[in-house]
Protein backbone atom coordinates (compact mmCIF):
# COMPACT_ATOMS: atom_id res chain seq x y z
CA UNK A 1 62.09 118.57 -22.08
CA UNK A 2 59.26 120.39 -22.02
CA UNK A 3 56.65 120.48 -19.29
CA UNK A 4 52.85 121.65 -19.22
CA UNK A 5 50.10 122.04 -16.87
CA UNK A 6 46.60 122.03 -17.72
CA UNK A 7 45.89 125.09 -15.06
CA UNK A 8 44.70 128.23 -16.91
CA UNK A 9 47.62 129.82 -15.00
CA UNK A 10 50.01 127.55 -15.29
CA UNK A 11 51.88 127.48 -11.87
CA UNK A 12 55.16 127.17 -13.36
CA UNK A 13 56.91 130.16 -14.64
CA UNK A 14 58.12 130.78 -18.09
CA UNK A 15 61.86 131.01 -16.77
CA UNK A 16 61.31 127.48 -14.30
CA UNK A 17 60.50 125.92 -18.04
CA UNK A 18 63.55 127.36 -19.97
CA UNK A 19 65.74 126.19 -17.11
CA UNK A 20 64.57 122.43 -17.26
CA UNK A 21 64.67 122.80 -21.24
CA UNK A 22 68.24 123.69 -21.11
CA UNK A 23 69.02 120.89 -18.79
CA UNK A 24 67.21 117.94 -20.71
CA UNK A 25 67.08 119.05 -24.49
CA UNK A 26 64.22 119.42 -26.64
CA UNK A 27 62.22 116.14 -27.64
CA UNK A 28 63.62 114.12 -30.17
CA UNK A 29 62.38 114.24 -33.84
CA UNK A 30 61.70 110.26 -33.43
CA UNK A 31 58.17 109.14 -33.01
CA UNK A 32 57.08 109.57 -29.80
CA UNK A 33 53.58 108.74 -27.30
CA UNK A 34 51.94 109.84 -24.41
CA UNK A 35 52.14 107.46 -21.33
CA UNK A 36 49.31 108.48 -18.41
CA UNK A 37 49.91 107.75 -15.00
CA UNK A 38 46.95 108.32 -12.37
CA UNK A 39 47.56 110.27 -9.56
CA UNK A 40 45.52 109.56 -6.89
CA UNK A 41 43.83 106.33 -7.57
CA UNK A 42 43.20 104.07 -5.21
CA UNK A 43 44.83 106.01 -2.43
CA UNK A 44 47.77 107.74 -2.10
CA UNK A 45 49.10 105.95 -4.70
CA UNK A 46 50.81 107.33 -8.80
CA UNK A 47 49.26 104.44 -11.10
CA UNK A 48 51.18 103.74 -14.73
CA UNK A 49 48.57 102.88 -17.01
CA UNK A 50 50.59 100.39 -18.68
CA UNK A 51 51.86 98.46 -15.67
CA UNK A 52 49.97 99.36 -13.23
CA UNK A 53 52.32 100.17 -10.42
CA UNK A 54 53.98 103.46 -9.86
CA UNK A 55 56.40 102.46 -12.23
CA UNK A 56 56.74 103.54 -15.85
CA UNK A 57 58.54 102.32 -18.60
CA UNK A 58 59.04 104.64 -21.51
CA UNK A 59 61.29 105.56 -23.82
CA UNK A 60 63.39 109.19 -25.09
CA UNK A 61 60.87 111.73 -26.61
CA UNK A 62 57.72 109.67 -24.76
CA UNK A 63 55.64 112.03 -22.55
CA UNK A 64 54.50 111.74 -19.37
CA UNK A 65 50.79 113.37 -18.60
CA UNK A 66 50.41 113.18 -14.66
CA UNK A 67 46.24 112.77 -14.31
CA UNK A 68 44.67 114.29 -11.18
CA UNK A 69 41.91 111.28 -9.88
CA UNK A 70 41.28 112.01 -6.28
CA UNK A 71 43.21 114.43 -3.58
CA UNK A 72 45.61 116.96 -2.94
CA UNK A 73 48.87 115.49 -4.98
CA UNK A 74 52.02 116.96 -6.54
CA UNK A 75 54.38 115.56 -8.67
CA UNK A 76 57.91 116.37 -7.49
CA UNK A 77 61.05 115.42 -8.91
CA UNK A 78 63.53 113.93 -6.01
CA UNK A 79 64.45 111.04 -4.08
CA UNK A 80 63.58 109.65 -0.43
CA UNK A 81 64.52 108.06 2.27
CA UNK A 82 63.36 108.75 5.39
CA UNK A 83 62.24 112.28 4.32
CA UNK A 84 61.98 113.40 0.50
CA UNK A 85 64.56 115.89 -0.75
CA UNK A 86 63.52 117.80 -4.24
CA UNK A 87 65.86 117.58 -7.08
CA UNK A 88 64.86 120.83 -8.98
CA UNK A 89 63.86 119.23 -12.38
CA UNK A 90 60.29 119.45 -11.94
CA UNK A 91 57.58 120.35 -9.48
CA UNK A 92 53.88 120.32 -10.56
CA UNK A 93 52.74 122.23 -6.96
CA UNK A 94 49.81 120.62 -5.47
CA UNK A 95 46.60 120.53 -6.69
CA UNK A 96 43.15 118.88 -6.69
CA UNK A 97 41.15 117.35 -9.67
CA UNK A 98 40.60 118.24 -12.08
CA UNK A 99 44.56 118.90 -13.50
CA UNK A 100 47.17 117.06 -15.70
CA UNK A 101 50.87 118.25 -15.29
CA UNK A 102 52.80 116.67 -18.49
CA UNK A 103 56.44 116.20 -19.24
CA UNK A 104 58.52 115.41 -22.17
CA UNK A 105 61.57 113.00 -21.59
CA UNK A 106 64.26 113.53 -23.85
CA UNK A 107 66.99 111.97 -22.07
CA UNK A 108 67.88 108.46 -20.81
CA UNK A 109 67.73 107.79 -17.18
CA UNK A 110 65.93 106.98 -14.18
CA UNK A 111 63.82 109.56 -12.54
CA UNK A 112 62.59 109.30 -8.80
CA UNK A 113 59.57 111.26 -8.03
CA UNK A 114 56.88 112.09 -4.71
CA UNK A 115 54.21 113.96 -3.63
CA UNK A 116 55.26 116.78 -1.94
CA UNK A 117 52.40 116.68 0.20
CA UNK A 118 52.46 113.23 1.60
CA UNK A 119 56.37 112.45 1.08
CA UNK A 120 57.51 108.78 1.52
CA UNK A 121 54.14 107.44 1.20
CA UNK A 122 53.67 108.34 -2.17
CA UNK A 123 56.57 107.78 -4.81
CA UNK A 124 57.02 107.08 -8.41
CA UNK A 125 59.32 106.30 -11.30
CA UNK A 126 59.99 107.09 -14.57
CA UNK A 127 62.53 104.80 -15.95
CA UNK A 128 63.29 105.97 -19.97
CA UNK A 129 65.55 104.12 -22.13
CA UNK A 130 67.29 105.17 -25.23
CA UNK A 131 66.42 103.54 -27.96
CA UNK A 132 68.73 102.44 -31.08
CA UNK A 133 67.47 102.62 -34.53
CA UNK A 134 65.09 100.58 -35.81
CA UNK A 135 65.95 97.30 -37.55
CA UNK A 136 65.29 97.11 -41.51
CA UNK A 137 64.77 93.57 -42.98
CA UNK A 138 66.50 94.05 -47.28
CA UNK A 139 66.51 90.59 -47.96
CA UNK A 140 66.32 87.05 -47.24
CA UNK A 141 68.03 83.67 -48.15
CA UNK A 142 66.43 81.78 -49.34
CA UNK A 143 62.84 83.53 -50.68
CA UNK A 144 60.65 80.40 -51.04
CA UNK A 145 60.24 76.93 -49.69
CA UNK A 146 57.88 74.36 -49.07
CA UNK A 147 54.70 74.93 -46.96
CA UNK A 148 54.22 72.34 -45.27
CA UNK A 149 57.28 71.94 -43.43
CA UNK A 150 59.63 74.50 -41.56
CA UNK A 151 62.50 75.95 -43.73
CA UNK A 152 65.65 77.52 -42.19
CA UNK A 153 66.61 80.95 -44.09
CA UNK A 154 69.24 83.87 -43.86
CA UNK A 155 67.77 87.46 -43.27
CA UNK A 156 70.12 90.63 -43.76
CA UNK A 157 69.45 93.98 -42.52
CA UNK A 158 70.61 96.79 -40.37
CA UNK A 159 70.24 96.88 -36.73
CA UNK A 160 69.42 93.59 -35.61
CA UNK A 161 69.74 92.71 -31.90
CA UNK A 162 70.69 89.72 -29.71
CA UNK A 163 67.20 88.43 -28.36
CA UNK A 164 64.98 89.48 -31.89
CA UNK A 165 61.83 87.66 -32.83
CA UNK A 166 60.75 86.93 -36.14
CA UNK A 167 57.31 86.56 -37.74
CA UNK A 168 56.19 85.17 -41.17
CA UNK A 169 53.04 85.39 -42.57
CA UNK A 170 51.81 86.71 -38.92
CA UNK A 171 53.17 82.92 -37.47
CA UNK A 172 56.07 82.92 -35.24
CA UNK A 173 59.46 81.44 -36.57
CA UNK A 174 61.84 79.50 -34.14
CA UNK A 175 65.40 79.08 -34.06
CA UNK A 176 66.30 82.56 -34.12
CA UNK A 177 69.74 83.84 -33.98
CA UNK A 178 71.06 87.52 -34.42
CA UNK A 179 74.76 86.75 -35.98
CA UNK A 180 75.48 90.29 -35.93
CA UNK A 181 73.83 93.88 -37.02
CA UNK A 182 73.03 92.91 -40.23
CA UNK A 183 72.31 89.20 -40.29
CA UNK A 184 70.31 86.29 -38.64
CA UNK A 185 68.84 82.97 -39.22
CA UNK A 186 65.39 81.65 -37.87
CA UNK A 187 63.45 78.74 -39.23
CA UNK A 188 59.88 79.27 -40.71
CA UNK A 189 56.52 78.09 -39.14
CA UNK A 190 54.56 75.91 -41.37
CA UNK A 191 52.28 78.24 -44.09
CA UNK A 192 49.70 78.48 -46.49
CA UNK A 193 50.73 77.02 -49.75
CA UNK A 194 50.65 79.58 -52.80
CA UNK A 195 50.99 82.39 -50.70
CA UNK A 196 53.45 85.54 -49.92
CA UNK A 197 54.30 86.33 -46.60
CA UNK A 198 55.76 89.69 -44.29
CA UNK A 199 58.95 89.13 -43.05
CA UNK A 200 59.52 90.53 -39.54
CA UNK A 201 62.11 91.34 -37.42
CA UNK A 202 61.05 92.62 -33.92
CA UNK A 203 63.95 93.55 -31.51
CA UNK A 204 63.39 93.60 -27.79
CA UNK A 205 62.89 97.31 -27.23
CA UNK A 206 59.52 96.16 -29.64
CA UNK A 207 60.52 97.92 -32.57
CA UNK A 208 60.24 96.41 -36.04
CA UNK A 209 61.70 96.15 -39.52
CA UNK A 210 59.29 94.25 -42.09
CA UNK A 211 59.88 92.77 -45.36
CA UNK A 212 56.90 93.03 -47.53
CA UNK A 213 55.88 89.63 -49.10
CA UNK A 214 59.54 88.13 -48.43
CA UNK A 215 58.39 84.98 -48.22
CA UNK A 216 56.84 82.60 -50.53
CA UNK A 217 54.93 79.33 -49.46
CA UNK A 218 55.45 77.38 -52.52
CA UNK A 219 52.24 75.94 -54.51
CA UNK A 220 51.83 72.68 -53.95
CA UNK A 221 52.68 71.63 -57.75
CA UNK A 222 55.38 73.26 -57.90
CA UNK A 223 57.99 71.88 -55.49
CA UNK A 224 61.38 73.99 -54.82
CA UNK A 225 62.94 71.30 -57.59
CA UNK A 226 60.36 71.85 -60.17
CA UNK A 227 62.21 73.30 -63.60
CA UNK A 228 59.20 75.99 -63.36
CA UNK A 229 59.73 77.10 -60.14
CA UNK A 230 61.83 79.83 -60.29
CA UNK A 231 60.01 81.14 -63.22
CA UNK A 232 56.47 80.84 -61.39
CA UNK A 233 57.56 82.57 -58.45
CA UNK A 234 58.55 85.53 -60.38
CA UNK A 235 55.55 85.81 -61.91
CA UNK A 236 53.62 85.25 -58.55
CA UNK A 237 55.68 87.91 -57.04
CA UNK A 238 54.97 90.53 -59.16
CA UNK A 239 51.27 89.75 -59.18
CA UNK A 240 50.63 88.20 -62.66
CA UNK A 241 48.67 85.24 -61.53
CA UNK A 242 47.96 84.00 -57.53
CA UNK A 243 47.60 80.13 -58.83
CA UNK A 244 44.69 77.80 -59.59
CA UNK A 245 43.10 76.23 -56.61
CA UNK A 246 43.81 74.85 -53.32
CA UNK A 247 47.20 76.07 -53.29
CA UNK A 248 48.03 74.80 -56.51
CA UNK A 249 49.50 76.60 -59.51
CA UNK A 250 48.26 74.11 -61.69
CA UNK A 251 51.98 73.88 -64.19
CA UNK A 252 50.60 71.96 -66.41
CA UNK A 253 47.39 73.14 -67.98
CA UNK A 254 47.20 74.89 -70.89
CA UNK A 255 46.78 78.79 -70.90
CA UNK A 256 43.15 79.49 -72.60
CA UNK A 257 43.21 82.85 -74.87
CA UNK A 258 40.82 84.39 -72.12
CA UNK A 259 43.23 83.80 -68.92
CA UNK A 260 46.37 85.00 -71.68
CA UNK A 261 44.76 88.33 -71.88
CA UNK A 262 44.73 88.89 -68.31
CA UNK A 263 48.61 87.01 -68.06
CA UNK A 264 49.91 89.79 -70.69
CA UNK A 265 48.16 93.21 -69.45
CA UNK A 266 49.49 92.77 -65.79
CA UNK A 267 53.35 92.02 -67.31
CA UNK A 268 52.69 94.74 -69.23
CA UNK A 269 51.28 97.51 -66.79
CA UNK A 270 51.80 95.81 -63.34
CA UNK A 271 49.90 94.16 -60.99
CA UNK A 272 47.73 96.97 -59.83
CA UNK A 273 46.54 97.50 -63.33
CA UNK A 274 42.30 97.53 -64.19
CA UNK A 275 41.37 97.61 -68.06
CA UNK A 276 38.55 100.19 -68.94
CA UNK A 277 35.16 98.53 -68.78
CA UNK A 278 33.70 96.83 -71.82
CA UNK A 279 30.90 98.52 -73.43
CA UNK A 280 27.80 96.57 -74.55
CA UNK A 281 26.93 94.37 -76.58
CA UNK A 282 30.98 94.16 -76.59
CA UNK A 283 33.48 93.69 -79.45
CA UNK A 284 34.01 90.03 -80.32
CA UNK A 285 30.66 88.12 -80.29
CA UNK A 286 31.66 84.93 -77.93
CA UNK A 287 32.99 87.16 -75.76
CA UNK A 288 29.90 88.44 -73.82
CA UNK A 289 30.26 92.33 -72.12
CA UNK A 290 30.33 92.28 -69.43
CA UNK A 291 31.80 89.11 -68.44
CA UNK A 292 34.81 88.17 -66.54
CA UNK A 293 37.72 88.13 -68.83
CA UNK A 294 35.85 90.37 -71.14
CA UNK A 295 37.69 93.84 -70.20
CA UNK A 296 41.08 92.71 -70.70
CA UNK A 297 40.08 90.84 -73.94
CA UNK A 298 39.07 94.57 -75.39
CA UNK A 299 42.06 95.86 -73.67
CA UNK A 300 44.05 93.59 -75.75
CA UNK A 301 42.55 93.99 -78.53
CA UNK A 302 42.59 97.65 -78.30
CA UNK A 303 46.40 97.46 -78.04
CA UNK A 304 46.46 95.90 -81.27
CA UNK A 305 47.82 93.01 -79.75
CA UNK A 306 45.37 90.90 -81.22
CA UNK A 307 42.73 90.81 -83.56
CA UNK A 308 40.76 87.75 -82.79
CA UNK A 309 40.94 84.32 -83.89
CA UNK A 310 37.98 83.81 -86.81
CA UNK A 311 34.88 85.31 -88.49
CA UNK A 312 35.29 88.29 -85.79
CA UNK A 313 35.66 85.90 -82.73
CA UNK A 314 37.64 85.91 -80.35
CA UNK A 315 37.98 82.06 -79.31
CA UNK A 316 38.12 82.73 -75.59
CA UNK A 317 38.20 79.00 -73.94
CA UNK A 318 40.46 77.72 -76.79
CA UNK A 319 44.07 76.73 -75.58
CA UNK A 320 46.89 79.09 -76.84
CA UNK A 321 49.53 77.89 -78.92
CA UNK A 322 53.56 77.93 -78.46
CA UNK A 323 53.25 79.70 -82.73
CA UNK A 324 50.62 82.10 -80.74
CA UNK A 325 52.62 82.84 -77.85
CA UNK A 326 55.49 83.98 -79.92
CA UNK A 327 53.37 86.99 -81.67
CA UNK A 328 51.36 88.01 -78.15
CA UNK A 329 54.90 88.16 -76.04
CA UNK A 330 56.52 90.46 -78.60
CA UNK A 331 53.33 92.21 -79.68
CA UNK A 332 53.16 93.32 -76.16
CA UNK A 333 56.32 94.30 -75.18
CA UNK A 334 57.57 96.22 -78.52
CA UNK A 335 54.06 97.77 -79.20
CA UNK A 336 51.61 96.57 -82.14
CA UNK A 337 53.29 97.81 -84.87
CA UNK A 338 56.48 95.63 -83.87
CA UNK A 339 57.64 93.33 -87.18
CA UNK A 340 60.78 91.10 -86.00
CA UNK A 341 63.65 90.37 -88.37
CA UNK A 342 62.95 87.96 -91.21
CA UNK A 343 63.67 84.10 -90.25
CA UNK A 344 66.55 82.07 -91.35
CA UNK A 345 65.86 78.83 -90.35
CA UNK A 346 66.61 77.75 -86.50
CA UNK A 347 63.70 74.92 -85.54
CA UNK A 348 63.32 71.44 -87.76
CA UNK A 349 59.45 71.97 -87.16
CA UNK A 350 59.64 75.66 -88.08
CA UNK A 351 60.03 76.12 -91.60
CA UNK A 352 61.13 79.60 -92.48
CA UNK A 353 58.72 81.97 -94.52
CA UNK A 354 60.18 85.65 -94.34
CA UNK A 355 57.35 87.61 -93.61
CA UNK A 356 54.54 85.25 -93.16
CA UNK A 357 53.51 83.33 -90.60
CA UNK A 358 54.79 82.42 -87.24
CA UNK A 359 58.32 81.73 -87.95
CA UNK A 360 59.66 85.02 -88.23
CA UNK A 361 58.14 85.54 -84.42
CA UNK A 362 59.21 81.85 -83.06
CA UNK A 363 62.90 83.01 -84.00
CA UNK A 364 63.15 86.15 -82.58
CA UNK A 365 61.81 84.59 -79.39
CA UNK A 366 64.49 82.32 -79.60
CA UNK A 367 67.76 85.26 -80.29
CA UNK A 368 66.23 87.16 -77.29
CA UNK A 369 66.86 83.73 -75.30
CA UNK A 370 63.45 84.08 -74.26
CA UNK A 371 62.66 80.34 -75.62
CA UNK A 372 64.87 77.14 -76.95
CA UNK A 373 62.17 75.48 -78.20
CA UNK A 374 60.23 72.44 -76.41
CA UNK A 375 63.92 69.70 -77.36
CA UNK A 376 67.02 70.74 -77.93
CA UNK A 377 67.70 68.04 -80.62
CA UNK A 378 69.20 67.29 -82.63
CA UNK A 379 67.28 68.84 -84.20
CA UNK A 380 66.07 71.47 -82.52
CA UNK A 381 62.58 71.64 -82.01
CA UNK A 382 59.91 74.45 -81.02
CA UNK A 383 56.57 72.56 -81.01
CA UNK A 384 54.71 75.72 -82.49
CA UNK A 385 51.07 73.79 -82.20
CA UNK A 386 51.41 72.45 -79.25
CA UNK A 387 49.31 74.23 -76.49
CA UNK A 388 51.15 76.68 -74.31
CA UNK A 389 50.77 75.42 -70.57
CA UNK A 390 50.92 77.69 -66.89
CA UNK A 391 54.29 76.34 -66.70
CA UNK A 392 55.66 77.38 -69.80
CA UNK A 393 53.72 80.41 -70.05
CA UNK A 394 55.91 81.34 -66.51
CA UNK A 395 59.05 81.61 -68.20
CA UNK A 396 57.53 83.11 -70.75
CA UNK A 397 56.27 86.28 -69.30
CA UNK A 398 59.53 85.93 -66.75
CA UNK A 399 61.82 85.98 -69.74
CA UNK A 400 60.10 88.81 -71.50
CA UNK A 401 59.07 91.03 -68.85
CA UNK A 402 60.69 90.45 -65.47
CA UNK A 403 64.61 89.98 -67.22
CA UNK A 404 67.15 93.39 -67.16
C-alpha cells in the first residue's frame, strides 16, 4: 500500500510509509482506479463518490484519494464504539481544505475508519474485494442463426461465474447459465439480419470477456438450411462482401465482372485491403476513373488477373461466367503466370482442349475440390456459360481462399 498526502510536507514520515508498505504489499500490477471520497461535505460527514454514503466499494490495487471540502477532518484507520480506538494502518492528521490524503489498497478486507477529531460522529468504510481473473469468451456454439427469433447457443471460455450476463450485438441475452469455468448457455435477443455481433460475457464483479463478431444474424435469404449458408457466412466473416440490401445477401443473382473484382482482391489481401487510386482518363474505356468499382478493376488488371473482355473493354455490368470463374479463382490465388495441368476430360459439357480455352481451368477447379460442377450426372456437368451467382460465387472464394 502506498499512501500520499498532498501537503508540501507531507505529515507522514518516510519510516510511518515503509511500515504500512510492509504490512499491505505493493499495488498489484492489475489495472487499477482512483475512487474519491469527500471529506467534509455536507457536515461531518466522508461522502463515496460512487455511492454516496460513507461507504466505498472498491477493489485490490484501487486507490482511495480522501478530498478535503469543508472543516477540520482526519482520516484515521480504527474502529468505534462508544469511543474510537486507532488501528495504526493509517492516519492522515487533521487538516483543513485544501488537502487530499490518498491510499493504495492492495489487500482484501474491510477497513473501518474516523475522524480523529470528531470520533463516533464521523466514520467510514472501505470495503475492497479481490477480484478473480477476468473471463475470456474463445468460442461459441453455434455461430449463426436466424434474426428474427431468439437462438439458444453454447459459449466456452475461462473464468466464467455463477450470476454472468451476456450481451450480443449490445442487446441483452436471457436464459443464462454458467455450467462451470469454461462454459455457459444463454439464448440470443432478436438482431439485425446480415449482421456480426460482440459476444459478451460480464461476471458480477463487472468485468468482461468479449468475442469479437461471434455472432452472426443470418441474411434473410439465406436461412440456417440454405446449401449456401455455410459458405456465405465465411465469406461475410472475413469481410468479402456485407450482403445486398435490407438484410439480404441476395444468393441468387449473378456476380457482374465489376462486383468480381472487388469479391477477389479482399480474398486475396483481406478485408482491410484499399487498391491504389485509378489515374485518369483510366485504363479500360467503359470503365470510367474514377468511379466506384474502378480501382479494383485496375488493381485486377494490374495483377494480371485479367485483361479485359473485348476491343480493350472491360465489360463491367456483364454477368461472369462459371468458364470465367475458373481462370479469375486460380489466376488469383497462384499468381498470373499460373498455367494448370492440361485437361483430360471430366465434364460432358466441357470438352477437353489441352492448352486452350477454359477446360484446362474448369478441371483443375474440380481436382482441388473447389467445384463438382452445377449436376453430378450422369454425366457430370459444369455449366461453363451459365452466369456465376452470389451463392455460388460463396463457395467459390470459401473453397479457394478460406480452406487449410
Amino acid at each position: 500500500m502506498r499512501i500520499r498526502s498532498a501537503a508540501s510536507a507531507c505529515r507522514v514520515s518516510c519510516f510511518a510509509v515503509s511500515v504500512l508498505i510492509c504490512l499491505f504489499g505493493a499495488s498489484p500490477g492489475a489495472s487499477a482506479t482512483n475512487r474519491t471520497v469527500h471529506v467534509g461535505q455536507g457536515g461531518l460527514k466522508f461522502v463515496d463518490e460512487v455511492s454516496g454514503t460513507s461507504t466505498s466499494n472498491i477493489n485490490t490495487g484501487d486507490t482511495i484519494d480522501w478530498v478535503w471540502s469543508a472543516g477540520f477532518h482526519s482520516t484515521t484507520s480504527g474502529t468505534c464504539t462508544t469511543s474510537c480506538t486507532p488501528d495504526g494502518l493509517w492516519d492522515s492528521g487533521g487538516h483543513s481544505t485544501p488537502f487530499t490524503y490518498s491510499r493504495d489498497f492492495s489487500s482484501a478486507g474491510t477497513f473501518h475508519y474516523y475522524c480523529s477529531v470528531h470520533g463516533t460522529a464521523m466514520q467510514g468504510t472501505v470495503i475492497v474485494t479481490d477480484l478473480g481473473p477476468a473471463p475470456t469468451v474463445t468460442s461459441v456454439n453455434p455461430t449463426s442463426g436466424a434474426a428474427a427469433t431468439t437462438n439458444p447457443f453454447t459459449i466456452t471460455g475461462t473464468n466464467f461465474v455463477a450470476g454472468a450476463i451476456v450481451t450480443v450485438g449490445g442487446a441483452n441475452a436471457s436464459g443464462e447459465n454458467v455450467t462451470d469455468p469454461t462454459s455457459m448457455t444463454a439464448t440470443t435477443p432478436v438482431l439485425t439480419p446480415g449482421t456480426l455481433n460482440d459476444v459478451v460475457v460480464t461476471n458480477p464483479d463487472t468485468q468482461s470477456g468479449t468475442l469479437t463478431a461471434g455472432w452472426m444474424a443470418d441474411f434473410l435469404d439465406v436461412p440456417q438450411s440454405d446449401p449456401f449458408h455455410q459458405y456465405v457466412e465465411t465469406i461475410f466473416r472475413n469481410g468479402v462482401t456485407a450482403g445486398c440490401s435490407g438484410g439480404n445477401y441476395c444468393r441468387d443473382t449473378p456476380v457482374s465482372r465489376a462486383q468480381m473484382a472487388v469479391f477477389l482482391l479482399k480474398a486475396e489481401h483481406g478485408s482491410a485491403y484499399t487498391p491504389p487510386a485509378c489515374i485518369p482518363p483510366g485504363i479500360f474505356p467503359d470503365v470510367p476513373c474514377p468511379g466506384q468499382f474502378t480501382d479494383w478493376i485496375e488493381r485486377l488488371s494490374a495483377e494480371g488477373i485479367t485483361g479485359g473482355c473485348a476491343g480493350g473493354n472491360y465489360c463491367p455490368n456483364d454477368a461472369v461466367t462459371r468458364q470465367q470463374m475458373a481462370v479469375f479463382l486460380l489466376k488469383t490465388h497462384d499468381g498470373s503466370a499460373y498455367n494448370p495441368p492440361d485437361c483430360i476430360g471430366i465434364f460432358d459439357d466441357v470438352p477437353c482442349t489441352p492448352g486452350v480455352g477454359f477446360s484446362d481451368w474448369i478441371e483443375e477447379l474440380s481436382n482441388r475440390n473447389i467445384t463438382g460442377g452445377c449436376a453430378v450426372g450422369p454425366p457430370p456437368l459444369y455449366c461453363p456459360t451459365n452466369p456465376n451467382t452470389r451463392g455460388q460465387m460463396a463457395v467459390f472464394l470459401t473453397k479457394t481462399f478460406f480452406v487449410p
